[in-house]
Protein backbone atom coordinates (compact mmCIF):
# COMPACT_ATOMS: atom_id res chain seq x y z
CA UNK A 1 103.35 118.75 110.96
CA UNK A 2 102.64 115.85 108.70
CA UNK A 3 101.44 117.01 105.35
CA UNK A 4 99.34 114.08 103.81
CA UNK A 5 99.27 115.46 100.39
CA UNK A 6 102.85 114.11 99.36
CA UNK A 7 104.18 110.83 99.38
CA UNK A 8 106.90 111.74 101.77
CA UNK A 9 104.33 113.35 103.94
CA UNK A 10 101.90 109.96 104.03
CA UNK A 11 105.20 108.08 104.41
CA UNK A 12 106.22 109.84 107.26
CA UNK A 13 102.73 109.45 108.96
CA UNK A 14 104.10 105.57 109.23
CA UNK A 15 107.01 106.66 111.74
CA UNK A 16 104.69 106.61 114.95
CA UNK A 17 106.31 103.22 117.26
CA UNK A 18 102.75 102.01 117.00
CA UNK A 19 102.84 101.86 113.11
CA UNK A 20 106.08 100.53 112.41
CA UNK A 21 105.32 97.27 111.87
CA UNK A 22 103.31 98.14 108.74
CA UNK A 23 105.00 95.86 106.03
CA UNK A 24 106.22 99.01 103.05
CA UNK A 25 103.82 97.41 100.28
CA UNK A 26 101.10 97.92 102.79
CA UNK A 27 102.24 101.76 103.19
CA UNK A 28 103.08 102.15 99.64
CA UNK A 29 99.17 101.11 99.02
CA UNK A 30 97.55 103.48 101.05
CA UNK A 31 99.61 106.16 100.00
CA UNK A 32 98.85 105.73 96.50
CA UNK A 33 94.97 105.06 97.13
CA UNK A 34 95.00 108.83 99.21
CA UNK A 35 97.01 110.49 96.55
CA UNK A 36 96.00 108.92 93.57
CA UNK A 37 93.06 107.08 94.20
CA UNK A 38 94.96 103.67 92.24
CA UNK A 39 93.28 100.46 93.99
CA UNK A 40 95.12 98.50 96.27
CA UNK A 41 95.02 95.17 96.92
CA UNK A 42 92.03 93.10 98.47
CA UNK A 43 93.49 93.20 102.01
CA UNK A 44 93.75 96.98 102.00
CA UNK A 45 90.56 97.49 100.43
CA UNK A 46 88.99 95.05 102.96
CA UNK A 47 90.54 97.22 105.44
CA UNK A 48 89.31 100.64 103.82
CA UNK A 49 86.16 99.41 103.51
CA UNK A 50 85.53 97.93 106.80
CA UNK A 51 85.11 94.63 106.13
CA UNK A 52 87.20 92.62 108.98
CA UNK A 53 85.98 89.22 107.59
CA UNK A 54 87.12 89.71 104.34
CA UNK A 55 90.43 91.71 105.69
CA UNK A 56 91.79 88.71 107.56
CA UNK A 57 90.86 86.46 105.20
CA UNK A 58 92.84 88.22 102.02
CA UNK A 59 96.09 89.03 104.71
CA UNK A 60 99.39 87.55 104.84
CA UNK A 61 100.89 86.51 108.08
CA UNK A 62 102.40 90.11 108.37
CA UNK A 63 99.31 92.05 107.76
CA UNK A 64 97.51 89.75 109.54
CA UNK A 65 99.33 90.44 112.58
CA UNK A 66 99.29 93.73 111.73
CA UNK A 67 95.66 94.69 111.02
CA UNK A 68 95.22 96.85 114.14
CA UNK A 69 98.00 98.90 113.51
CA UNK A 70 96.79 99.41 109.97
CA UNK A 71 92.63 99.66 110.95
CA UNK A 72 94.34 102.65 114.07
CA UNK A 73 96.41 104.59 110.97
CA UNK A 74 93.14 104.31 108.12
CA UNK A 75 91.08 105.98 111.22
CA UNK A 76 93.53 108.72 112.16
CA UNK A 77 94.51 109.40 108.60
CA UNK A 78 92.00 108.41 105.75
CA UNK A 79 88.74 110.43 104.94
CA UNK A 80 85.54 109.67 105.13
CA UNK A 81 85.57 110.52 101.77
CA UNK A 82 88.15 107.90 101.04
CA UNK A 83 86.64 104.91 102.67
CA UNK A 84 83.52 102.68 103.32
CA UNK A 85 80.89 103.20 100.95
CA UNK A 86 82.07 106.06 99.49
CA UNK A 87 85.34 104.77 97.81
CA UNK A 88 84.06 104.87 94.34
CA UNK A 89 83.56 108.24 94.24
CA UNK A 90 87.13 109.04 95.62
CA UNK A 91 89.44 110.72 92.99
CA UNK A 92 92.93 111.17 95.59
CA UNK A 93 94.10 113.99 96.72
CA UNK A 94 95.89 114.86 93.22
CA UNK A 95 94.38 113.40 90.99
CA UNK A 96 91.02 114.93 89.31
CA UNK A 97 90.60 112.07 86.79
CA UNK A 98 88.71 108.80 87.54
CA UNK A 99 92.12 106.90 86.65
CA UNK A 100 92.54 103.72 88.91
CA UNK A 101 88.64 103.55 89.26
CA UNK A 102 87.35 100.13 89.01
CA UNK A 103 83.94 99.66 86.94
């Protein structure tokens, strides 16, 4: 069983065939928005958000090619909580502070 409060347990949620394409940084990202709630970067908050347009547009060739895989593993593995709309309010998994939050 794949426990997603850990690093090593979000890490391993990458080792599915169907996910292994997802370049590390990518990973690394949502990992550290779940746990943390730290920001990632404007192609994984496109993603987390839902906003295709703006996801393609802010991906490198990798992610780009890769946005499927990484839309499939945000809807099997991110919260409601933690996405869309209500990403402001998210505080991670282990963290109770607003640390990370943007203004």
């Amino acid at each position: 069983m794949i426990r997603l409060t850990s690093m090593d347990g979000l890490m391993a949620s990458f080792d599915r065939p169907d996910f292994a394409g997802i370049p590390h940084a990518t990973r690394e990202a949502l990992a550290l928005w779940l746990l943390y709630a730290l920001w990632p970067g404007s192609f994984t908050t496109a993603v987390l958000r839902g906003d295709l347009t703006a996801a393609i547009e802010s991906a490198d060739a990798v992610n780009r090619h890769q946005l499927p895989a990484v839309a499939r593993w945000c809807s099997m593995y991110v919260p409601l909580d933690a996405k869309g709309d209500r990403m402001k309010s998210w505080d991670g998994f282990l963290s109770s502070s607003s640390k990370g939050r943007r203004p």
